[in-house]
PDB file of N, CA and C in Angstrom:
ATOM      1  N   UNK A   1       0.838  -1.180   0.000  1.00  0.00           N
ATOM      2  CA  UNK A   1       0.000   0.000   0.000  1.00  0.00           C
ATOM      3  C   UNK A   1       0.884   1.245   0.000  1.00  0.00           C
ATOM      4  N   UNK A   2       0.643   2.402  -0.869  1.00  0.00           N
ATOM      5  CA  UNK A   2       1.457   3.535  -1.043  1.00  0.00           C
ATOM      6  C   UNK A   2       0.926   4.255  -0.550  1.00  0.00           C
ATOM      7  N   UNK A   3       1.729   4.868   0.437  1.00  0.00           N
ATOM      8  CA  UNK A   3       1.125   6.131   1.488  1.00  0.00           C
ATOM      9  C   UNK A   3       1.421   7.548   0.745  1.00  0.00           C
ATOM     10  N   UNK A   4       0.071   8.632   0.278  1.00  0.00           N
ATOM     11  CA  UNK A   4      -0.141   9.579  -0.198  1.00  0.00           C
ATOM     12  C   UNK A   4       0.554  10.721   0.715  1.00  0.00           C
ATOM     13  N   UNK A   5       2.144  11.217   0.108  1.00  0.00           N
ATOM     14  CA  UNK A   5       2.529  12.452   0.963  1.00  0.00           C
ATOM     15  C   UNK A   5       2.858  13.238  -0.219  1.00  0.00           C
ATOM     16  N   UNK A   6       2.448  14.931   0.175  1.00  0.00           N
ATOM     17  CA  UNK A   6       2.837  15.525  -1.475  1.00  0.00           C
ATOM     18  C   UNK A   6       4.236  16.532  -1.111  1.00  0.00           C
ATOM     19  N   UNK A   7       4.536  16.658  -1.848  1.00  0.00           N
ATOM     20  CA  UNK A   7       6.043  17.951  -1.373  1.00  0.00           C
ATOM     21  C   UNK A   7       5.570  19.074  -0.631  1.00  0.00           C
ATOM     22  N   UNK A   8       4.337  19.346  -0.962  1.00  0.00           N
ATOM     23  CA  UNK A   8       3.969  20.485   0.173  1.00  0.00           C
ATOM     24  C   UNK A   8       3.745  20.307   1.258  1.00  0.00           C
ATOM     25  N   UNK A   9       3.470  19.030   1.741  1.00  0.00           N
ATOM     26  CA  UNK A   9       3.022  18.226   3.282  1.00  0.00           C
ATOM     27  C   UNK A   9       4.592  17.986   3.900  1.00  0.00           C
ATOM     28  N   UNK A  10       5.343  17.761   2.645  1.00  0.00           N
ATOM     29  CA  UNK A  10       6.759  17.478   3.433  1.00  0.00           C
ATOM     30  C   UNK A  10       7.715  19.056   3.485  1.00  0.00           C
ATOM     31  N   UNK A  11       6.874  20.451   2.632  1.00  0.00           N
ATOM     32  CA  UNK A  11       7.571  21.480   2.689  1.00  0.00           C
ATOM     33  C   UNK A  11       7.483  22.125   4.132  1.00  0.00           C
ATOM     34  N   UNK A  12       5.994  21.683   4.417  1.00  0.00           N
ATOM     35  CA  UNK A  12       5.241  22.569   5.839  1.00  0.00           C
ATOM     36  C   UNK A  12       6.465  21.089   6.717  1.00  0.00           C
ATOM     37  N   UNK A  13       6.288  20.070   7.306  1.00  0.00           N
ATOM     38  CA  UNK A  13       7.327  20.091   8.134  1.00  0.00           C
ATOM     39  C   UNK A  13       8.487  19.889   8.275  1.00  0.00           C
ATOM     40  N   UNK A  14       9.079  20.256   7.527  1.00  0.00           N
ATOM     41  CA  UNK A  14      10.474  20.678   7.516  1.00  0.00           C
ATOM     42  C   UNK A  14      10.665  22.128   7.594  1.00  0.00           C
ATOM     43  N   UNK A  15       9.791  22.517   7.107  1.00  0.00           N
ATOM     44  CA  UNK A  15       9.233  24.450   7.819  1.00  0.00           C
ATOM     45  C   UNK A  15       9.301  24.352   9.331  1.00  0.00           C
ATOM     46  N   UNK A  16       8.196  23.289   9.751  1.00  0.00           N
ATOM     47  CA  UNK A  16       8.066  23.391  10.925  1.00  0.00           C
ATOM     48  C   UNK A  16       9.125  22.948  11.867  1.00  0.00           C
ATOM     49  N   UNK A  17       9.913  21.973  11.879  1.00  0.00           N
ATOM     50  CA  UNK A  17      11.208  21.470  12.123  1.00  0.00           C
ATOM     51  C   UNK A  17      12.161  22.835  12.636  1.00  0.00           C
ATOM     52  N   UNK A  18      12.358  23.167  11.244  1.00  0.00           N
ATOM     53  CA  UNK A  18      13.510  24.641  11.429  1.00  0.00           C
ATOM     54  C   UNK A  18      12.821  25.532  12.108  1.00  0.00           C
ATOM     55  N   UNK A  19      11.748  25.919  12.264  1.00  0.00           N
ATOM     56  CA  UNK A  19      11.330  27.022  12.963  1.00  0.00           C
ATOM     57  C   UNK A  19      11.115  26.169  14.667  1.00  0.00           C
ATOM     58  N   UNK A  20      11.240  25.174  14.873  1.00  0.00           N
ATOM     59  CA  UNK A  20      11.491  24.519  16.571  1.00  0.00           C
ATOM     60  C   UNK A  20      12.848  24.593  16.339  1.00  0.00           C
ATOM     61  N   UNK A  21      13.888  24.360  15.846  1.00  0.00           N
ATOM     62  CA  UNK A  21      14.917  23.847  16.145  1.00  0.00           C
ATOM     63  C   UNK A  21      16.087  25.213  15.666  1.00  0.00           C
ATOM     64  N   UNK A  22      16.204  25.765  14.539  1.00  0.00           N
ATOM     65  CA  UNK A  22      16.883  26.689  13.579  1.00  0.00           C
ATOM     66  C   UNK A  22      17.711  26.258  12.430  1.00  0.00           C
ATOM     67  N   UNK A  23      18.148  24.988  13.307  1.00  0.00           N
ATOM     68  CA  UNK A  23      18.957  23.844  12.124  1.00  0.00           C
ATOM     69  C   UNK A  23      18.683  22.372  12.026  1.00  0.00           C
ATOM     70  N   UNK A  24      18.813  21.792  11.005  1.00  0.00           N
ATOM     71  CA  UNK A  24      18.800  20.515  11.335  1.00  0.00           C
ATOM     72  C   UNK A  24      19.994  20.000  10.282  1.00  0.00           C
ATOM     73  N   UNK A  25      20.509  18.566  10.309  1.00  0.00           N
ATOM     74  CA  UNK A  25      21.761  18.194   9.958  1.00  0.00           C
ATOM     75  C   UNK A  25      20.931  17.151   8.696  1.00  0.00           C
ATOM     76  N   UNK A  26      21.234  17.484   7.405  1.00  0.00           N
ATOM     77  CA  UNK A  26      20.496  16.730   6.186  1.00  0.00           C
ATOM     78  C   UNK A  26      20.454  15.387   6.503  1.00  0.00           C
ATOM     79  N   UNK A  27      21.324  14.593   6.899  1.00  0.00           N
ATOM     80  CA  UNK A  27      21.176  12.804   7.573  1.00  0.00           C
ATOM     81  C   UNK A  27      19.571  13.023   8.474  1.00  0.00           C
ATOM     82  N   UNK A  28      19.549  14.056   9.419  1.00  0.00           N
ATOM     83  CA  UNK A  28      18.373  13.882  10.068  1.00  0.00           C
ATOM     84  C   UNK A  28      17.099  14.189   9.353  1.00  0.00           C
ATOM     85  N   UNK A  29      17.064  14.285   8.071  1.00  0.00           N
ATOM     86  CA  UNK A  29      16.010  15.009   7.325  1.00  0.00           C
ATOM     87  C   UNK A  29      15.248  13.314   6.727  1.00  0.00           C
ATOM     88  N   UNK A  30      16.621  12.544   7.096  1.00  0.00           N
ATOM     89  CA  UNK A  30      15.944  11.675   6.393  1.00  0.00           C
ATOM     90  C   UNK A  30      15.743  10.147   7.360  1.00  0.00           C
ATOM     91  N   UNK A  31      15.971  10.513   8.764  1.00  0.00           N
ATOM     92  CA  UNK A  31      15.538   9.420   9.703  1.00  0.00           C
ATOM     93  C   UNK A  31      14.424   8.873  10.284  1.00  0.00           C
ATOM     94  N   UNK A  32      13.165   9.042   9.795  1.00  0.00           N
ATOM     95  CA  UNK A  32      12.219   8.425   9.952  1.00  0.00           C
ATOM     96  C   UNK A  32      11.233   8.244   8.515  1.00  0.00           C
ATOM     97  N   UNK A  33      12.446   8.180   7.617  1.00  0.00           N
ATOM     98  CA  UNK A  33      12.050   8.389   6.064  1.00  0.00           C
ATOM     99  C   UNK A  33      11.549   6.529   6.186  1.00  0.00           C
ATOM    100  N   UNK A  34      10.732   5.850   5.424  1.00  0.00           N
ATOM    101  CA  UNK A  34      10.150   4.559   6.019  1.00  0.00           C
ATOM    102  C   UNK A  34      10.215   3.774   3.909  1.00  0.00           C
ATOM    103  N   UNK A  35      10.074   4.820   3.017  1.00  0.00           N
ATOM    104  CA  UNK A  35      10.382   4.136   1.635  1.00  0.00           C
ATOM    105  C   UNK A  35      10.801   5.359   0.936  1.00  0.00           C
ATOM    106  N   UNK A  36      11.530   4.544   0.087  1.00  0.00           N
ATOM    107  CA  UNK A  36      12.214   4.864  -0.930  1.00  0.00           C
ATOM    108  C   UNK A  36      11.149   6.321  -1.728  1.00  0.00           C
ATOM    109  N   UNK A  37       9.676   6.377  -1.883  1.00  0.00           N
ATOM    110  CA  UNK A  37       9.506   7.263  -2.703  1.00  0.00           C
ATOM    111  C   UNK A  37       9.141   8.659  -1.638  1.00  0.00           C
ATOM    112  N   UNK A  38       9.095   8.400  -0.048  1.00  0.00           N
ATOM    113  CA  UNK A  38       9.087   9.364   0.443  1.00  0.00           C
ATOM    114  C   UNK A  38      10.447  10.134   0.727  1.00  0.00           C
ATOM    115  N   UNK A  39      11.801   9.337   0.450  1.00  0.00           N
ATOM    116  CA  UNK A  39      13.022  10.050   0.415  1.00  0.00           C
ATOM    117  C   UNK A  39      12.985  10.786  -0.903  1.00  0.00           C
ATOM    118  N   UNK A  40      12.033  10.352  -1.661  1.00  0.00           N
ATOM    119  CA  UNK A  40      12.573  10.932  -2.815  1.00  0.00           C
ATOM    120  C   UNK A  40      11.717  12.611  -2.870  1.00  0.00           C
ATOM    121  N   UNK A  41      10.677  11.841  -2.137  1.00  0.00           N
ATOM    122  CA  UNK A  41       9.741  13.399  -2.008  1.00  0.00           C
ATOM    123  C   UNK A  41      10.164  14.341  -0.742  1.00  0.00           C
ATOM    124  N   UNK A  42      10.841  14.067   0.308  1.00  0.00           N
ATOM    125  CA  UNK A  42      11.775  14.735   1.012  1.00  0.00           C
ATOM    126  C   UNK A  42      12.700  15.653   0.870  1.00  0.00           C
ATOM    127  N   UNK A  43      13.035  15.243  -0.503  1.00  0.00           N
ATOM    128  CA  UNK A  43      14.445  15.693  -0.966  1.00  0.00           C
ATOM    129  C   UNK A  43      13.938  16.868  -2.351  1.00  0.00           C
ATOM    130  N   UNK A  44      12.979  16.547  -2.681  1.00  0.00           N
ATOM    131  CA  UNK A  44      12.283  17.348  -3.729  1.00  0.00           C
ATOM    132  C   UNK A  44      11.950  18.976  -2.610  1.00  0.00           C
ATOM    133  N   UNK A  45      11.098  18.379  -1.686  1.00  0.00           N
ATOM    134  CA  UNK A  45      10.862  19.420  -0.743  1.00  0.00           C
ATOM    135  C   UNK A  45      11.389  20.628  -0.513  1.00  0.00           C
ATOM    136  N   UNK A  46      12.468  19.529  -0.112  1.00  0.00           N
ATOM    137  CA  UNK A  46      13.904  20.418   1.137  1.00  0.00           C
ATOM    138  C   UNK A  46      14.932  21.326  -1.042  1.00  0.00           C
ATOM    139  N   UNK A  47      14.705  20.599  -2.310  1.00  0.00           N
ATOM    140  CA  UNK A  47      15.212  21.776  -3.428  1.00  0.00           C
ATOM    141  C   UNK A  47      13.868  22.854  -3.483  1.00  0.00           C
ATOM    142  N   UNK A  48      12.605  22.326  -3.183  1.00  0.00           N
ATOM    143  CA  UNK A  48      11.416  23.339  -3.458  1.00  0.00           C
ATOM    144  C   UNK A  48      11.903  24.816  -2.514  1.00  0.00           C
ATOM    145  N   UNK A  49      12.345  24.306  -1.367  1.00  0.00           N
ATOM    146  CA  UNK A  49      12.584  25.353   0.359  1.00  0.00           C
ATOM    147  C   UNK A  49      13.569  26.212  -0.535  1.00  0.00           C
ATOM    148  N   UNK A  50      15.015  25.643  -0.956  1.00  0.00           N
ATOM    149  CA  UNK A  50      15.709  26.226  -1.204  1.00  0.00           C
ATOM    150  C   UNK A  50      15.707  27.490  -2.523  1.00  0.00           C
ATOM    151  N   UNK A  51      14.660  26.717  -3.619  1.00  0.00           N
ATOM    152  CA  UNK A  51      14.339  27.917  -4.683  1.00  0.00           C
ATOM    153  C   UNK A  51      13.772  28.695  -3.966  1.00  0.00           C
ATOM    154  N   UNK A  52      12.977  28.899  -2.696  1.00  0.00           N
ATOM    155  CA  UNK A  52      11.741  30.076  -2.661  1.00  0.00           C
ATOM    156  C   UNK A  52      12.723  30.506  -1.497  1.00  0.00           C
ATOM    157  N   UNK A  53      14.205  30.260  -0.998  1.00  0.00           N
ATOM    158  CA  UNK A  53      15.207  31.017  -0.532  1.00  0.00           C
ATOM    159  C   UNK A  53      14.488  30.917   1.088  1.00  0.00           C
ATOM    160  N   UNK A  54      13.545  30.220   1.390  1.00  0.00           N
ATOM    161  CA  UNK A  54      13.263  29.496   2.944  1.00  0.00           C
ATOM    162  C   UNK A  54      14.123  29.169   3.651  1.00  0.00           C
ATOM    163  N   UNK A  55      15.139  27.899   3.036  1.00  0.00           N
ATOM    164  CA  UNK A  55      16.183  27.137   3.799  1.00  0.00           C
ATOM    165  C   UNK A  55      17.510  28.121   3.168  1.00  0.00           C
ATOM    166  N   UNK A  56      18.614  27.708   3.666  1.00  0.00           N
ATOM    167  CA  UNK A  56      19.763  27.747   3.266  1.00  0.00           C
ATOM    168  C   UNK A  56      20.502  26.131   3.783  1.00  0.00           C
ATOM    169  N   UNK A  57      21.378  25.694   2.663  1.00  0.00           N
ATOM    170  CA  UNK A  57      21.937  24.325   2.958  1.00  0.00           C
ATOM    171  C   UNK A  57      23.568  24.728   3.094  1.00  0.00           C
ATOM    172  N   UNK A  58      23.957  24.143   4.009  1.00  0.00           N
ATOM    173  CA  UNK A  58      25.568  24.481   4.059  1.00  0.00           C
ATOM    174  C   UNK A  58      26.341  24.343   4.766  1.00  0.00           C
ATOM    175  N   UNK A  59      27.720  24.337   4.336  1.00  0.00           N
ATOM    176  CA  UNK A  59      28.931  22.834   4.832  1.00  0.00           C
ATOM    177  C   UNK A  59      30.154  23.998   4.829  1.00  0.00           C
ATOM    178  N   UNK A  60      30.655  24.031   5.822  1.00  0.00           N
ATOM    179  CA  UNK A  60      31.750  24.783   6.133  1.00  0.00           C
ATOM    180  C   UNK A  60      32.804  24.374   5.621  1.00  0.00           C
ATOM    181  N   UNK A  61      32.796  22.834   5.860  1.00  0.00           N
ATOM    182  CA  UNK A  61      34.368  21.939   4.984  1.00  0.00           C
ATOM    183  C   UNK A  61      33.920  21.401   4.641  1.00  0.00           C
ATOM    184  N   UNK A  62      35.066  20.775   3.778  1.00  0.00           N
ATOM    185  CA  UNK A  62      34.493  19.370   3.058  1.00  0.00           C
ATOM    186  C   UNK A  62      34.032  18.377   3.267  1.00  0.00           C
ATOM    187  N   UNK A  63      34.466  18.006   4.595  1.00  0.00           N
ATOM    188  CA  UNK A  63      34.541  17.133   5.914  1.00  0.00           C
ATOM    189  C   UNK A  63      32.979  17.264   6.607  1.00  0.00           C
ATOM    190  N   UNK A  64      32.730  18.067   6.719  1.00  0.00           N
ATOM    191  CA  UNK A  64      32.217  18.849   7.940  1.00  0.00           C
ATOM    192  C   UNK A  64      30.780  18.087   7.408  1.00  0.00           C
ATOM    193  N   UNK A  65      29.628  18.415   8.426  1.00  0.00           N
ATOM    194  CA  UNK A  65      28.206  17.921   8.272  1.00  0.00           C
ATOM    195  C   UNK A  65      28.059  18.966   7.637  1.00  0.00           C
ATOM    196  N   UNK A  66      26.800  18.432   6.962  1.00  0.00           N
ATOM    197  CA  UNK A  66      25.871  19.358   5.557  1.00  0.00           C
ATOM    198  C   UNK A  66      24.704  19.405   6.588  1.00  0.00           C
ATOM    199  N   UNK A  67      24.171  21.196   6.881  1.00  0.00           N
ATOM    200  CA  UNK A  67      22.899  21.496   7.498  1.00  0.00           C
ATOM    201  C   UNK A  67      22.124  22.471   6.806  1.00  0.00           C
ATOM    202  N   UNK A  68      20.804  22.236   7.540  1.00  0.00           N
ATOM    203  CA  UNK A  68      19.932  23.049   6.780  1.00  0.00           C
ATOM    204  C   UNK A  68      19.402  23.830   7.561  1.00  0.00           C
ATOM    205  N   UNK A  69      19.401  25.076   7.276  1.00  0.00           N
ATOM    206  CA  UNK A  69      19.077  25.906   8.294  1.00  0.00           C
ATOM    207  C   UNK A  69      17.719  27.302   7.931  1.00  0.00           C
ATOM    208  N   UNK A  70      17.380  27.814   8.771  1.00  0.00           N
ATOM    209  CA  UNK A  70      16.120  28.491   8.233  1.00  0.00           C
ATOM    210  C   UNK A  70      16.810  29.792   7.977  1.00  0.00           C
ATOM    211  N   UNK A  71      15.930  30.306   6.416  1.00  0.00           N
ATOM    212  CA  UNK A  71      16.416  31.943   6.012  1.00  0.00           C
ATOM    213  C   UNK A  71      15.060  32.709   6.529  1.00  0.00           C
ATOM    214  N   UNK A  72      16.388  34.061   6.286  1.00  0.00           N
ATOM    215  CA  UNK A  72      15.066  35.156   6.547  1.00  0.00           C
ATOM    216  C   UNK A  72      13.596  35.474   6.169  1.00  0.00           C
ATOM    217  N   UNK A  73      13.753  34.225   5.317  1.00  0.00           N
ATOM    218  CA  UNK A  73      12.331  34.939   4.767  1.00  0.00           C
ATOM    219  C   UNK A  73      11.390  33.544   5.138  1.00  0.00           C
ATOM    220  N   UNK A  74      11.186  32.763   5.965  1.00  0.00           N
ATOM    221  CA  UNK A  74      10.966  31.377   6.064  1.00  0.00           C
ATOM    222  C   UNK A  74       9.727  31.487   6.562  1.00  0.00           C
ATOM    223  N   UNK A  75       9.200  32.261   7.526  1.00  0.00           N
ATOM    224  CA  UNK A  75       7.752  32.858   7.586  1.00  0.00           C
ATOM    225  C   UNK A  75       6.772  32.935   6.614  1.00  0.00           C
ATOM    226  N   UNK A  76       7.506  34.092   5.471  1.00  0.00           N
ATOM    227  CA  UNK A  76       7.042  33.862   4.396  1.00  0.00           C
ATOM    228  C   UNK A  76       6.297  32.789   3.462  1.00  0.00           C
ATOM    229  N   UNK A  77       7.450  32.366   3.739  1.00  0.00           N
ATOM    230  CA  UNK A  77       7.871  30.850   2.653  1.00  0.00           C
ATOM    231  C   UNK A  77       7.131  30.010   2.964  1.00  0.00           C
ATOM    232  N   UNK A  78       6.517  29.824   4.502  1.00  0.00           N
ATOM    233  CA  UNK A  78       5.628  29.107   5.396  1.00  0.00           C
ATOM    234  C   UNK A  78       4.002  29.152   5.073  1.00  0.00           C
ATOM    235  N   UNK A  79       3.889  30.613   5.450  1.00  0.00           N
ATOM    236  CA  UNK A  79       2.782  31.039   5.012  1.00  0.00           C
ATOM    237  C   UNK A  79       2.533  30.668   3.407  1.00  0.00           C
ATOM    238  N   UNK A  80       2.836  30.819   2.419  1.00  0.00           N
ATOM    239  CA  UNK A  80       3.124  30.577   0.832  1.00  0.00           C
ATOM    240  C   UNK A  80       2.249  29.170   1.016  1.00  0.00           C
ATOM    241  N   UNK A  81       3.538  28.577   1.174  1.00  0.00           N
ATOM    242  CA  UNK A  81       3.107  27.373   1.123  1.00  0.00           C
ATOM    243  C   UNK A  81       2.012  26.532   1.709  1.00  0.00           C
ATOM    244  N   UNK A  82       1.621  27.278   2.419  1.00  0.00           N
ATOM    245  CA  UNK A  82      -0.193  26.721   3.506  1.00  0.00           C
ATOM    246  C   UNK A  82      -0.713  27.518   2.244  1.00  0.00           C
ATOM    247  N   UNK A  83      -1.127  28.572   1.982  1.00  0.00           N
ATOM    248  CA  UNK A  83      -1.625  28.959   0.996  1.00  0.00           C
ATOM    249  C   UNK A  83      -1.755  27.958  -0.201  1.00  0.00           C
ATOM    250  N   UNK A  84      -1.043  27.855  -0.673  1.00  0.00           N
ATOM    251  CA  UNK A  84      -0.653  26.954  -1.547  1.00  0.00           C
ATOM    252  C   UNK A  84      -1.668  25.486  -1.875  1.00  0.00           C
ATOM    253  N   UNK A  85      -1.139  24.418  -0.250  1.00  0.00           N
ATOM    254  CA  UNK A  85      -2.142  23.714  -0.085  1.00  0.00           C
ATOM    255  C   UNK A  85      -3.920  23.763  -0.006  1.00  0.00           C
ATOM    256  N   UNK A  86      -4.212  24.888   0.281  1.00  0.00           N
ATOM    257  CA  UNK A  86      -5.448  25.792   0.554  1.00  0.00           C
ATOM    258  C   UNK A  86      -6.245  25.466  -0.954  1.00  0.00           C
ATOM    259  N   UNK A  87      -5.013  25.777  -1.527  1.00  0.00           N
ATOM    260  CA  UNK A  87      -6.233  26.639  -2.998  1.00  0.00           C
ATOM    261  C   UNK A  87      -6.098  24.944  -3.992  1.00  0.00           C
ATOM    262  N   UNK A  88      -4.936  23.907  -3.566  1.00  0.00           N
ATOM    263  CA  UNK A  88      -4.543  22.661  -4.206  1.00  0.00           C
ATOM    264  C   UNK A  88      -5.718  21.767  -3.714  1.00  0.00           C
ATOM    265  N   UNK A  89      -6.275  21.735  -2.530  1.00  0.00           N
ATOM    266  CA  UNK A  89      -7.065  21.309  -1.645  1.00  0.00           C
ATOM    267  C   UNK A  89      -6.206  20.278  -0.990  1.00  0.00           C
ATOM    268  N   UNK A  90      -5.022  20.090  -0.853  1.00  0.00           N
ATOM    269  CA  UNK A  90      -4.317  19.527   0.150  1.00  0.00           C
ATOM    270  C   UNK A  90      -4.764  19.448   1.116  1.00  0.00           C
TER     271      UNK A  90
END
């Protein structure tokens, strides 16, 4: 059975995530990920956050953990996106 999640259900919490937390570390974006097509819609999400300039993703070294962290405008970006679902009937 395929469980119905859309990129906007996974945009709002990972919205919601960063706005409890400020950062989270991309490995954790994907630890209670349960199949293969919800990593894939996770990851669609978390490039959707980054075009509308919500998230910022970023690695100090090369080495270093890759995080994602909330931008200035993520309120915004929040609001948008409930909107969004609103008028999709999400």
């Amino acid at each position: 059975t395929l469980e119905k999640i859309t990129v906007r259900e996974k945009m709002t919490l990972l919205l919601d995530k960063l706005h409890q937390r400020g950062s989270l570390g991309f490995e954790a974006l994907f630890e209670q990920v349960r199949t293969r097509m919800e990593i894939v819609v996770t990851f669609l999400a978390m490039l959707e956050l980054v075009k509308v300039r919500a998230i910022r993703i970023v690695q100090e070294e090369l080495d270093s953990p890759i995080l994602i962290e909330a931008a200035a405008g993520m309120d915004e970006a929040a609001e948008q996106v409930a909107l969004d679902e609103e008028q999709n009937g999400a």
